[in-house]
Every structure is written in structure tokens, then in C-alpha cells.
PDB file of N, CA and C in Angstrom:
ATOM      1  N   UNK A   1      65.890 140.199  67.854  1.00  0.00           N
ATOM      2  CA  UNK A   1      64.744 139.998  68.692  1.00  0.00           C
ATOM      3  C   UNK A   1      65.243 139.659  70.088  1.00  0.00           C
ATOM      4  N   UNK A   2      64.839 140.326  71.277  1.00  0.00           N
ATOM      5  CA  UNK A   2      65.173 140.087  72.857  1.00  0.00           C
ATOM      6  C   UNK A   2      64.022 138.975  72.796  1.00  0.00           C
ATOM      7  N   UNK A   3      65.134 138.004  72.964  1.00  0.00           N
ATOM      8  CA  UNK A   3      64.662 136.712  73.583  1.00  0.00           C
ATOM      9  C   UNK A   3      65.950 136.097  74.499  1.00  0.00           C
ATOM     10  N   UNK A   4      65.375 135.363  75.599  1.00  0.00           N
ATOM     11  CA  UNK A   4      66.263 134.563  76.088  1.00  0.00           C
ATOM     12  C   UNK A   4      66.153 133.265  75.958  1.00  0.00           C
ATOM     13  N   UNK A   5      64.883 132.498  76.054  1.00  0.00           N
ATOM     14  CA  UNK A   5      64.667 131.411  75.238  1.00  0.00           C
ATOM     15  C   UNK A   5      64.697 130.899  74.135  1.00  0.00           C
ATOM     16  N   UNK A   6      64.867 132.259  72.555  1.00  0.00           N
ATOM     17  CA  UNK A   6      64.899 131.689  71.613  1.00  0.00           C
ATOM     18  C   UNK A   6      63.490 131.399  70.860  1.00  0.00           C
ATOM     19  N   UNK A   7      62.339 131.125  71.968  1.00  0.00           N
ATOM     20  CA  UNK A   7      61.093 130.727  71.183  1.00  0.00           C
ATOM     21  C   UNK A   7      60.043 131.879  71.267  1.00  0.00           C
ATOM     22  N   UNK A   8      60.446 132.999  72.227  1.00  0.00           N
ATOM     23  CA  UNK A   8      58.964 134.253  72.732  1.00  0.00           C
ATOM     24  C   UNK A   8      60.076 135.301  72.392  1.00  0.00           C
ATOM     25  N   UNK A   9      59.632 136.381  72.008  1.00  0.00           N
ATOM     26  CA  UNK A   9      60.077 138.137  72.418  1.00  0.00           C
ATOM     27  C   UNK A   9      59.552 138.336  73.592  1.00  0.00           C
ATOM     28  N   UNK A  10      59.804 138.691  74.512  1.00  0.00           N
ATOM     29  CA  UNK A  10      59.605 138.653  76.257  1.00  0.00           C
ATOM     30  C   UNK A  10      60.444 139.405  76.489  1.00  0.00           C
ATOM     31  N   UNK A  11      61.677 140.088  76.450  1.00  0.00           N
ATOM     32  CA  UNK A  11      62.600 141.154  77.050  1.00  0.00           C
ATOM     33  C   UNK A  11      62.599 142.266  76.505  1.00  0.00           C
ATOM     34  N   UNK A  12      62.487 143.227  78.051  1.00  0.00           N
ATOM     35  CA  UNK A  12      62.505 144.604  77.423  1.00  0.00           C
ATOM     36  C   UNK A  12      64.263 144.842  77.167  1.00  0.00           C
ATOM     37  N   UNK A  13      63.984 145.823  76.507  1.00  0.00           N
ATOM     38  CA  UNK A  13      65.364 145.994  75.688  1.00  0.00           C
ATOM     39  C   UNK A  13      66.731 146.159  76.779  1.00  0.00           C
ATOM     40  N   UNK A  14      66.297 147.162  77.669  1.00  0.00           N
ATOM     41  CA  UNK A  14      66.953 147.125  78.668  1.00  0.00           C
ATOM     42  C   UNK A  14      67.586 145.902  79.832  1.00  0.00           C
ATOM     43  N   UNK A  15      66.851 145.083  79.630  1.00  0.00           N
ATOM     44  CA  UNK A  15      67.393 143.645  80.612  1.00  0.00           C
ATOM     45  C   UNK A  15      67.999 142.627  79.156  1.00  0.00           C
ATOM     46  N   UNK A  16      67.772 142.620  78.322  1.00  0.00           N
ATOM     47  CA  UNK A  16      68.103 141.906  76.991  1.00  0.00           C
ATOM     48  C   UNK A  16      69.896 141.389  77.083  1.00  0.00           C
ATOM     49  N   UNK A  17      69.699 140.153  77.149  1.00  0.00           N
ATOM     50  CA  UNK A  17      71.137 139.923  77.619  1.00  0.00           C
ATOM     51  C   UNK A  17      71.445 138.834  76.223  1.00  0.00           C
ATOM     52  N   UNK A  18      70.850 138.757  75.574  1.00  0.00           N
ATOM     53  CA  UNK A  18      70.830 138.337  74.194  1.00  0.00           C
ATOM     54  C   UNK A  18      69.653 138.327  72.849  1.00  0.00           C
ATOM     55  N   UNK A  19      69.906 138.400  71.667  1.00  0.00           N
ATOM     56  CA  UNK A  19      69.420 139.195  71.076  1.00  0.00           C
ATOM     57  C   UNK A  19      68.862 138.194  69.877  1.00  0.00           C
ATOM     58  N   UNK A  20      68.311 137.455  69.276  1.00  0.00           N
ATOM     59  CA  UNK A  20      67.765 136.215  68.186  1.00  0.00           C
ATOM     60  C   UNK A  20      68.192 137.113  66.774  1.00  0.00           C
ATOM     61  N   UNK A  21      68.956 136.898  65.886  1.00  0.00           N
ATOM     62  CA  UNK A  21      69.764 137.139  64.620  1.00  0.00           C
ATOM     63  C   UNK A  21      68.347 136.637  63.953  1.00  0.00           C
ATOM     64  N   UNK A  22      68.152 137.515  62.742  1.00  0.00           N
ATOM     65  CA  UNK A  22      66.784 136.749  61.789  1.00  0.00           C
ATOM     66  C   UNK A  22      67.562 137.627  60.572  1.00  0.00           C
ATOM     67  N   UNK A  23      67.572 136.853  59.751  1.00  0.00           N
ATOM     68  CA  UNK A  23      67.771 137.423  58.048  1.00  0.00           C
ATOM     69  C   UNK A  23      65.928 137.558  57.365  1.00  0.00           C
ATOM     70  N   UNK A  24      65.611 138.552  57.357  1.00  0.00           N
ATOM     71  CA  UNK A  24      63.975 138.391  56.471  1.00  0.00           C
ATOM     72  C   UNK A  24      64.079 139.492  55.216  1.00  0.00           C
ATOM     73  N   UNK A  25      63.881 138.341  54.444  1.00  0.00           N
ATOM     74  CA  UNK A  25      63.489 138.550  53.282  1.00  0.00           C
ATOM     75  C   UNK A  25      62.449 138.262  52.389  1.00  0.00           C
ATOM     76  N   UNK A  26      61.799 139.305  52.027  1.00  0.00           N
ATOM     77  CA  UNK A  26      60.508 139.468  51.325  1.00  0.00           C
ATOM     78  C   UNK A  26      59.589 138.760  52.146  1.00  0.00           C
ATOM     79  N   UNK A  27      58.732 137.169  52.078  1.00  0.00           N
ATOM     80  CA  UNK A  27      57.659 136.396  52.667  1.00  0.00           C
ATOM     81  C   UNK A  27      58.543 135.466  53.426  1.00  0.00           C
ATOM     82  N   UNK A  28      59.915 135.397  53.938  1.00  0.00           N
ATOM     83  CA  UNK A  28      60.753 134.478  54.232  1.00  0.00           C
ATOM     84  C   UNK A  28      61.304 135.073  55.095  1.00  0.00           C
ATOM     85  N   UNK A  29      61.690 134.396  56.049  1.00  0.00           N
ATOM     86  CA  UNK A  29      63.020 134.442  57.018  1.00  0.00           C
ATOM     87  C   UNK A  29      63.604 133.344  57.630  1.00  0.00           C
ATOM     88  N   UNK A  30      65.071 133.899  57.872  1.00  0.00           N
ATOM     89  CA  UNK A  30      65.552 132.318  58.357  1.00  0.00           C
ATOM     90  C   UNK A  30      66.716 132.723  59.688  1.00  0.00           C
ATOM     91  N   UNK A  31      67.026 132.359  60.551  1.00  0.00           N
ATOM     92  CA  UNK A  31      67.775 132.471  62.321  1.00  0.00           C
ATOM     93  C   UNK A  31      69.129 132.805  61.294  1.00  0.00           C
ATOM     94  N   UNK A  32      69.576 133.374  61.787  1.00  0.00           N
ATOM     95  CA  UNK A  32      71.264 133.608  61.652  1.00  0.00           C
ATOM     96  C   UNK A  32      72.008 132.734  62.960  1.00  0.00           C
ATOM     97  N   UNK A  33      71.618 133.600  63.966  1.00  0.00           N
ATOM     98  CA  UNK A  33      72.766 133.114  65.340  1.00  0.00           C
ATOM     99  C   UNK A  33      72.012 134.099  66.423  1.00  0.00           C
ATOM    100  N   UNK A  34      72.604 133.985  67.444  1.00  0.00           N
ATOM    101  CA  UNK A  34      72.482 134.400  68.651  1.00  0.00           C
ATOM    102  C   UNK A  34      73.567 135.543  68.833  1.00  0.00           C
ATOM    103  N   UNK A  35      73.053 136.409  69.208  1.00  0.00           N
ATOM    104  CA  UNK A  35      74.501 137.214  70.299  1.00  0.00           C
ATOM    105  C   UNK A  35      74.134 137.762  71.699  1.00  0.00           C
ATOM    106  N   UNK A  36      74.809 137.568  72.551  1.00  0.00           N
ATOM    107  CA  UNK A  36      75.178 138.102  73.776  1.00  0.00           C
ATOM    108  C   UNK A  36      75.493 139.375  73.915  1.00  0.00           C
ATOM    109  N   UNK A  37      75.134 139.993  74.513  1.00  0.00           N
ATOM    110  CA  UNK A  37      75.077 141.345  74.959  1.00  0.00           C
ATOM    111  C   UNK A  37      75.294 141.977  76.619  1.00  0.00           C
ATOM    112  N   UNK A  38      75.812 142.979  77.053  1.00  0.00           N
ATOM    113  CA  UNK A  38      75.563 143.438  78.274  1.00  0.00           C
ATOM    114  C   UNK A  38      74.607 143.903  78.503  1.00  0.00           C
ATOM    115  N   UNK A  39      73.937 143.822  79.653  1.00  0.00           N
ATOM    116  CA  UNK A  39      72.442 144.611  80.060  1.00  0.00           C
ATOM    117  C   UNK A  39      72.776 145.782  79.372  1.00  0.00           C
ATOM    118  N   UNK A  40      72.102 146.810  79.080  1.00  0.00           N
ATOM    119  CA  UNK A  40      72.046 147.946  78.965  1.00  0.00           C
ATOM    120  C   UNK A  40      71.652 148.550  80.150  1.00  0.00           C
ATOM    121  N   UNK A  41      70.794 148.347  80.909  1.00  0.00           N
ATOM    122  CA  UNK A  41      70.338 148.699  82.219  1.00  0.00           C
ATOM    123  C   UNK A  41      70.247 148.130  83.223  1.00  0.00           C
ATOM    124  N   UNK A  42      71.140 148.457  84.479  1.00  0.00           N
ATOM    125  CA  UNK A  42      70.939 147.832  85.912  1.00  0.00           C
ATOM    126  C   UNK A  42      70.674 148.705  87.204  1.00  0.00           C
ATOM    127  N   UNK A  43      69.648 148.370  87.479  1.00  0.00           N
ATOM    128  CA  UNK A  43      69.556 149.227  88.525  1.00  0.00           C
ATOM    129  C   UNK A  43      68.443 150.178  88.163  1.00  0.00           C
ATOM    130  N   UNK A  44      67.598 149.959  87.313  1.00  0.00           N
ATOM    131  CA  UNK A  44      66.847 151.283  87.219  1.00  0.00           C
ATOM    132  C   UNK A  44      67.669 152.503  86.291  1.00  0.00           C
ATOM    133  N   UNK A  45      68.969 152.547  85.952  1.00  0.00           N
ATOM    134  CA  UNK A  45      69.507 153.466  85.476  1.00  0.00           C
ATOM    135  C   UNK A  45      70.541 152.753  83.893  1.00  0.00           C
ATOM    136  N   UNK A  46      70.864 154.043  83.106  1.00  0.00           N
ATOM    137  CA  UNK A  46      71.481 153.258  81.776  1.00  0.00           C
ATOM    138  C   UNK A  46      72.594 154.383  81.586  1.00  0.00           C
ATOM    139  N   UNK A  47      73.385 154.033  80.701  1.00  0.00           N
ATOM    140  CA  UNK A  47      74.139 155.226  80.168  1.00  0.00           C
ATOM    141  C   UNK A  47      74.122 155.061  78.568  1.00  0.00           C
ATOM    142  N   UNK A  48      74.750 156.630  78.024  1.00  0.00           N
ATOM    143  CA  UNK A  48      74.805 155.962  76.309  1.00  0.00           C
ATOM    144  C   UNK A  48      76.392 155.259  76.125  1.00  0.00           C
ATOM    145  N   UNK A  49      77.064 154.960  77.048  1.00  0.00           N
ATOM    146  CA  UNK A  49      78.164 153.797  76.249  1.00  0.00           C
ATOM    147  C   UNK A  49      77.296 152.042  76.334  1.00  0.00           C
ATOM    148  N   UNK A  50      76.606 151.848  77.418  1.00  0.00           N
ATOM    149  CA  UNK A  50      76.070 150.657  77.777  1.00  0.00           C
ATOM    150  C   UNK A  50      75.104 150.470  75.908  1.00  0.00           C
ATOM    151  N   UNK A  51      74.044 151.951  75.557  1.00  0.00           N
ATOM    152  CA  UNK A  51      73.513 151.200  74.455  1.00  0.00           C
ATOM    153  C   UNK A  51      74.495 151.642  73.331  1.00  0.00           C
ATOM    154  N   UNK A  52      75.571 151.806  73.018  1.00  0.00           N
ATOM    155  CA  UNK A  52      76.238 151.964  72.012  1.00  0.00           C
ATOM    156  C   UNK A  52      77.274 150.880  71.942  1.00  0.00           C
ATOM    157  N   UNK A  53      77.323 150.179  73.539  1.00  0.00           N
ATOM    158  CA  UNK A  53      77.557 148.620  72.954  1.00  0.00           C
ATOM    159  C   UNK A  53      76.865 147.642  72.515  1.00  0.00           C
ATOM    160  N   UNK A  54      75.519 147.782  72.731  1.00  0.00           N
ATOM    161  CA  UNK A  54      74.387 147.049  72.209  1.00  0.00           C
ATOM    162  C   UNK A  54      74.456 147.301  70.720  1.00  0.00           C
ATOM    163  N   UNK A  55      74.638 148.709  70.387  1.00  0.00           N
ATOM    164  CA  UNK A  55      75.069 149.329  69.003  1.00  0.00           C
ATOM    165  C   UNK A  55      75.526 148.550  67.906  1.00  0.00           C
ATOM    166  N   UNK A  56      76.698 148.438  68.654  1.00  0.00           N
ATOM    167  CA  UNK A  56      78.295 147.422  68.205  1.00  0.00           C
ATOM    168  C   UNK A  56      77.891 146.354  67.790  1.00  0.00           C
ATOM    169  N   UNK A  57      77.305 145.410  68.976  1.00  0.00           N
ATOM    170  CA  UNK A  57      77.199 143.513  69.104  1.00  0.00           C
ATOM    171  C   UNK A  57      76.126 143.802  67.139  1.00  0.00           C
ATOM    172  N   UNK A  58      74.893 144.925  67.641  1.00  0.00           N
ATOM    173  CA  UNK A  58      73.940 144.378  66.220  1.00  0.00           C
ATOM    174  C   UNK A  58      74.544 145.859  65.354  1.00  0.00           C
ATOM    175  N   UNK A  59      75.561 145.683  64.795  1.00  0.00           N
ATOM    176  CA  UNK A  59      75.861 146.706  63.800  1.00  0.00           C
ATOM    177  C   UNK A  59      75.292 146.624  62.489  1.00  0.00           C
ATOM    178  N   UNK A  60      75.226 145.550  62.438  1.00  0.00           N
ATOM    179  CA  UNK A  60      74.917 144.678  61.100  1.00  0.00           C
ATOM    180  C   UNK A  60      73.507 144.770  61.024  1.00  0.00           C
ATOM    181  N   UNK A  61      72.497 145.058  61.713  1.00  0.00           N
ATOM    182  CA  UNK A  61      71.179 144.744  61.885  1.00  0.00           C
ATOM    183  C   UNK A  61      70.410 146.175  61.739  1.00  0.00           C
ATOM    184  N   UNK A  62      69.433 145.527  61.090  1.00  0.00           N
ATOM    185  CA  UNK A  62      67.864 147.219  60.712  1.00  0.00           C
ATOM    186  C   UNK A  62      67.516 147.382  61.752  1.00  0.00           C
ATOM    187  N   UNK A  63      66.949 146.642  62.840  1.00  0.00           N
ATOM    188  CA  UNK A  63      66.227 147.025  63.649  1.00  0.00           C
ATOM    189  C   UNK A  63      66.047 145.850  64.383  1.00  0.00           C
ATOM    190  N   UNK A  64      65.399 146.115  65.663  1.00  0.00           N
ATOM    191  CA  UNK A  64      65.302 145.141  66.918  1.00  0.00           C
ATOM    192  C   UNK A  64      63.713 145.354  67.162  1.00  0.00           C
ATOM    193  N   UNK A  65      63.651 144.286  68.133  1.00  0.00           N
ATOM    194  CA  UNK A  65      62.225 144.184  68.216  1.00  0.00           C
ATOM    195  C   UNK A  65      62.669 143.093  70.040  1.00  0.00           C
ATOM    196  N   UNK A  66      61.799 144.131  70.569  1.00  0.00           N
ATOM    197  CA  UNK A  66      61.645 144.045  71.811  1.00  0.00           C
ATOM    198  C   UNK A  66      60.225 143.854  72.493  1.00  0.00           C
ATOM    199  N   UNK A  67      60.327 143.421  73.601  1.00  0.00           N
ATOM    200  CA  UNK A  67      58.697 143.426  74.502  1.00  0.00           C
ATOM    201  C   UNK A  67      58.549 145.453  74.506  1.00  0.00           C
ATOM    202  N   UNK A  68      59.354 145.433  75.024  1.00  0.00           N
ATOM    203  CA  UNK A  68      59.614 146.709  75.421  1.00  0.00           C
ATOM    204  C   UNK A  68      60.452 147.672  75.817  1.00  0.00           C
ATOM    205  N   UNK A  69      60.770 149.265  75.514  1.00  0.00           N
ATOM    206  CA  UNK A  69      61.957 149.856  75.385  1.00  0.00           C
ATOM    207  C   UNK A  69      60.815 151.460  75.897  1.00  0.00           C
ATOM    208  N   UNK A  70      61.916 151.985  76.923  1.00  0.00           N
ATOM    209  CA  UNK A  70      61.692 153.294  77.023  1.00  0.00           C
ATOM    210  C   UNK A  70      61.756 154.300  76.132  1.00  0.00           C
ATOM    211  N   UNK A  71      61.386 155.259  75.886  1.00  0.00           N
ATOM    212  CA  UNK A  71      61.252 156.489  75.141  1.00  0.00           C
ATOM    213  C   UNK A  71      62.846 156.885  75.419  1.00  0.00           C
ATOM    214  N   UNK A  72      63.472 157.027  76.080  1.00  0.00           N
ATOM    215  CA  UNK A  72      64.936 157.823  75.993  1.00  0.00           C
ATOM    216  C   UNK A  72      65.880 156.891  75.352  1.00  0.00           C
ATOM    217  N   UNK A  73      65.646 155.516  75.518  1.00  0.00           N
ATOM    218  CA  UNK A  73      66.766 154.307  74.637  1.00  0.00           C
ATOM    219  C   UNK A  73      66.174 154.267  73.313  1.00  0.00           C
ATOM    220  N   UNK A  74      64.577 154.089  73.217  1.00  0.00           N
ATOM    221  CA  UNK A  74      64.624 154.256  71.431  1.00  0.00           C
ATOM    222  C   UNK A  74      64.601 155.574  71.027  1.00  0.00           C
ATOM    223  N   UNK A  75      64.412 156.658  71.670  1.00  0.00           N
ATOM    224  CA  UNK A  75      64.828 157.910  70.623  1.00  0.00           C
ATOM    225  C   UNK A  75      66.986 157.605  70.327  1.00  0.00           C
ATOM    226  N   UNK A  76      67.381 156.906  71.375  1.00  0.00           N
ATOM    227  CA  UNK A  76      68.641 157.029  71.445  1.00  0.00           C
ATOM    228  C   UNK A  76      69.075 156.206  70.337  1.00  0.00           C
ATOM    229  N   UNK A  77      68.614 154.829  70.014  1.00  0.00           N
ATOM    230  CA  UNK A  77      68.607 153.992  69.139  1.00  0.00           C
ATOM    231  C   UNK A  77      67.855 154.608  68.139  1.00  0.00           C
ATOM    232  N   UNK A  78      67.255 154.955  67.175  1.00  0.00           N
ATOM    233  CA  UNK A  78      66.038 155.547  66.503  1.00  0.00           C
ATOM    234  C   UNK A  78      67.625 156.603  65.751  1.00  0.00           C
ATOM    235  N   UNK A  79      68.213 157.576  67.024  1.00  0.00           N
ATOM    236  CA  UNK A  79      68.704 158.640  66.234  1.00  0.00           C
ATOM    237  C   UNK A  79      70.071 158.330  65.388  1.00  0.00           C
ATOM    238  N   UNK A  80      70.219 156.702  65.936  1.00  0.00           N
ATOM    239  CA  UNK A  80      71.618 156.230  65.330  1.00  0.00           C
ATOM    240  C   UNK A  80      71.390 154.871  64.212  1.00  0.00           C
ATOM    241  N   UNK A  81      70.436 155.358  63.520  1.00  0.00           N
ATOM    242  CA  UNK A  81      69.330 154.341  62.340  1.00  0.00           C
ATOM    243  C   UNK A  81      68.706 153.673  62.837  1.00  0.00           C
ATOM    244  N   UNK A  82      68.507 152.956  64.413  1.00  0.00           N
ATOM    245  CA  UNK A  82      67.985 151.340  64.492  1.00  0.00           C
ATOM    246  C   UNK A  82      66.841 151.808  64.424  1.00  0.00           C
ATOM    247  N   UNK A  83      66.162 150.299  63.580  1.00  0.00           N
ATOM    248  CA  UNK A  83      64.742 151.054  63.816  1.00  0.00           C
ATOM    249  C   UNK A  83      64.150 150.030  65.015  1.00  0.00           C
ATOM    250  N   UNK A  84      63.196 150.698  66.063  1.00  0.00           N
ATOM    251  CA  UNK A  84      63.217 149.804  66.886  1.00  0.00           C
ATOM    252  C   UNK A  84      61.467 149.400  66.698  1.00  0.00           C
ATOM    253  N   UNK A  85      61.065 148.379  67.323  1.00  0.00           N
ATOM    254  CA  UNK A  85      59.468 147.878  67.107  1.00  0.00           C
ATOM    255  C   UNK A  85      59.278 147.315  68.884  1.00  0.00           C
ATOM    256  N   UNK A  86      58.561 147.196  69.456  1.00  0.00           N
ATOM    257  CA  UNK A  86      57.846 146.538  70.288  1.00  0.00           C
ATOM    258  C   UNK A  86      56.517 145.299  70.108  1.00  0.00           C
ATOM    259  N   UNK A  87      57.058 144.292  70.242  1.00  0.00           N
ATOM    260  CA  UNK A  87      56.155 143.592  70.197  1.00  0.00           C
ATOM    261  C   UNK A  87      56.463 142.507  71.351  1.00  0.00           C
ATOM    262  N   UNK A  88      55.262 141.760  71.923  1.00  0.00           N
ATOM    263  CA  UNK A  88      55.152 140.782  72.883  1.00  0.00           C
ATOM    264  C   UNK A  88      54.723 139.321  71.840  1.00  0.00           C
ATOM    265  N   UNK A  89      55.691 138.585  72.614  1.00  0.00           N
ATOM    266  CA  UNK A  89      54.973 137.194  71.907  1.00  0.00           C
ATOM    267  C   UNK A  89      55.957 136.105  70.898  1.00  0.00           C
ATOM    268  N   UNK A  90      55.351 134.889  70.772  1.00  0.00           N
ATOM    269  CA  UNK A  90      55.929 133.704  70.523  1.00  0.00           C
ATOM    270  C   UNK A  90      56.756 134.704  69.329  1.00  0.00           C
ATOM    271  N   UNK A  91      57.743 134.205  68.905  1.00  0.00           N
ATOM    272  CA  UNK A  91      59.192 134.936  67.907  1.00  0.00           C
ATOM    273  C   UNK A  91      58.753 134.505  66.279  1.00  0.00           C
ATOM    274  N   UNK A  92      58.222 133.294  66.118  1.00  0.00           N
ATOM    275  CA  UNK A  92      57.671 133.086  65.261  1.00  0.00           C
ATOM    276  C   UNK A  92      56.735 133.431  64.161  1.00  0.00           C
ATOM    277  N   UNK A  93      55.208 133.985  64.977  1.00  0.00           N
ATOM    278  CA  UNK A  93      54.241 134.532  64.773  1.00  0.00           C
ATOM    279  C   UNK A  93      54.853 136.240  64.415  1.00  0.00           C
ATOM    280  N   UNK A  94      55.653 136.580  65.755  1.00  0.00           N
ATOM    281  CA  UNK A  94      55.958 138.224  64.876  1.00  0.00           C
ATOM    282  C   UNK A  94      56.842 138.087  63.854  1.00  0.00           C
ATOM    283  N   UNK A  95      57.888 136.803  63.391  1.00  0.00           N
ATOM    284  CA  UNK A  95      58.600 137.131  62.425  1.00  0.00           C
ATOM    285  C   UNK A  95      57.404 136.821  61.444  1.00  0.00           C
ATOM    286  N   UNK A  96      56.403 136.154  61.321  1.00  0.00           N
ATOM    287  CA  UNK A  96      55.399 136.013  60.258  1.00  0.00           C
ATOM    288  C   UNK A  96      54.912 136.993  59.738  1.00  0.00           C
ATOM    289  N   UNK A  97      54.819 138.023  60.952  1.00  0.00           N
ATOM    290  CA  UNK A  97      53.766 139.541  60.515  1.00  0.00           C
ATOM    291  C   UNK A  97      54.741 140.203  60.118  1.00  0.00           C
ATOM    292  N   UNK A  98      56.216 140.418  60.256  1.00  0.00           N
ATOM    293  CA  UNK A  98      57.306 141.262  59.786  1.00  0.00           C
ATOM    294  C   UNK A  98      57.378 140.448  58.531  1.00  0.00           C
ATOM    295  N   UNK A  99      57.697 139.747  58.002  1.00  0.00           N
ATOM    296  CA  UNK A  99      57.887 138.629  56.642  1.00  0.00           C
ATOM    297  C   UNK A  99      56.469 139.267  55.944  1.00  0.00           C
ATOM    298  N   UNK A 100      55.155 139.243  56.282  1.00  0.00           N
ATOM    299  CA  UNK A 100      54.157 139.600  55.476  1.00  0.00           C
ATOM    300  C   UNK A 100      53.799 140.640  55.435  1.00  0.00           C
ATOM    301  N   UNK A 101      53.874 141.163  56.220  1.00  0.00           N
ATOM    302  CA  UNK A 101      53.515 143.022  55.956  1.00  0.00           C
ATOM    303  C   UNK A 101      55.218 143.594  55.922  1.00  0.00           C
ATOM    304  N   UNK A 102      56.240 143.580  56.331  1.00  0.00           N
ATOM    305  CA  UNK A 102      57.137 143.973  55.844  1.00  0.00           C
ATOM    306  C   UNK A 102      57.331 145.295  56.862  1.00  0.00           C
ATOM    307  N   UNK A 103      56.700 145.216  57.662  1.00  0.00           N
ATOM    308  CA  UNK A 103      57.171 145.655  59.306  1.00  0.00           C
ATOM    309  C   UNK A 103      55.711 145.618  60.385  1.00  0.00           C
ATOM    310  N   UNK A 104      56.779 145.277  61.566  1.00  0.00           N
ATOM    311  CA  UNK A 104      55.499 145.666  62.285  1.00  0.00           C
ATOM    312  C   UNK A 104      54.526 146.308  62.794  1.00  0.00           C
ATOM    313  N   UNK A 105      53.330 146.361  62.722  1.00  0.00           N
ATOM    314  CA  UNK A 105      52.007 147.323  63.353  1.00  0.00           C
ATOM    315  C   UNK A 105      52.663 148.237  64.302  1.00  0.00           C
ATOM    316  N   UNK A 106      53.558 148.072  65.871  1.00  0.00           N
ATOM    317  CA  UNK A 106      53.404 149.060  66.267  1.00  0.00           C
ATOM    318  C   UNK A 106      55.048 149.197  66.668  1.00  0.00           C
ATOM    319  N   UNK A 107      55.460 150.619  65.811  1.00  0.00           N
ATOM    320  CA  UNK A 107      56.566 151.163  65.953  1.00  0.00           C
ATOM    321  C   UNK A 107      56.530 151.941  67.396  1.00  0.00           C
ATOM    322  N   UNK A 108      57.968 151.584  67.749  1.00  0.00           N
ATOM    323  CA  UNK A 108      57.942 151.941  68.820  1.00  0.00           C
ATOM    324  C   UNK A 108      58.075 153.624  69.042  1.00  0.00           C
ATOM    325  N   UNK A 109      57.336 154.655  69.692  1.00  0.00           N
ATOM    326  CA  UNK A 109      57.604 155.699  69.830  1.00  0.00           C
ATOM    327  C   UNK A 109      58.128 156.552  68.811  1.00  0.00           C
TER     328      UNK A 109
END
């Protein structure tokens, strides 16, 4: 989850300079850790080594969940398994709706 505080999803994927670790399972989830990441995007512009280090840091991970992500980074992410989601809002409440429905309402693109 792009958070920088830890408590909201608020970063689009592209400025995401760290990323909230969640283990969820079935009606449960619980924080793993934090990781740090390089922007993927500065300047208005990205390349695919910038998100294939983003790749790397969450190798281990299904999918991310962002405020928001362009159509060319999640088809880019999307074509290399991640599954990506967009959602805005306290980190809590969306890990509740991912824990109870078992993904979120709106897939990204």
C-alpha cells in the first residue's frame, strides 16, 4: 500500500517512495514492514527500469494498492503479475474491504 504516513493510501504509485507490507489472510490481516523505494517517476516522465525496481523491492507481493497509477505503469505492472487496485483512503478501512470481500471494488484499468 503507497503510504507515507503509514495510516492513509494517499500516493500515486508514481511518487510512492514507500510502500506498507500487509500479510491478508482470509477475514484477517496483519503489517509485515515497510519498504523504501525509488520514485518511479520524476519529472512528469518514468522509464521501465525505474518500475522494475519497484518490481524487485515488492517481489514477494500480489498486488499494490495505490491512490493512483496511470494506464501505461499498470498495464506495465499488470503484464508482470502485479495485480494493481486504486483506492483513496485511511489504510485500515481498505485493508477491511480487501480482508472481507477478498479484493477490492475498483481494479485498476
Amino acid at each position: 500500500m503507497a503510504s507515507k504516513d503509514g495510516l492513509t493510501v494517499h500516493r500515486h504509485f508514481g511518487r510512492a517512495e514507500q510502500f506498507q507490507i500487509y500479510d491478508v489472510d482470509g477475514n484477517e490481516y496483519a503489517y509485515v514492514e515497510t519498504r523504501a523505494v525509488t520514485r518511479p517517476c520524476e519529472g512528469g516522465g518514468h522509464s521501465t527500469a525505474a518500475f522494475d525496481a519497484v518490481l524487485d523491492v515488492l517481489s514477494d507481493c500480489e498486488a499494490v494498492i495505490v491512490a493512483k497509477i496511470g494506464p501505461g505503469a499498470a498495464e506495465y505492472l499488470m503484464l508482470r503479475g502485479m495485480r494493481v487496485f486504486e483506492g483513496y483512503g485511511m489504510l485500515d478501512a481498505i485493508l477491511d474491504r480487501v480482508a472481507s470481500s477478498g479484493a477490492l471494488e475498483q481494479e485498476a484499468r
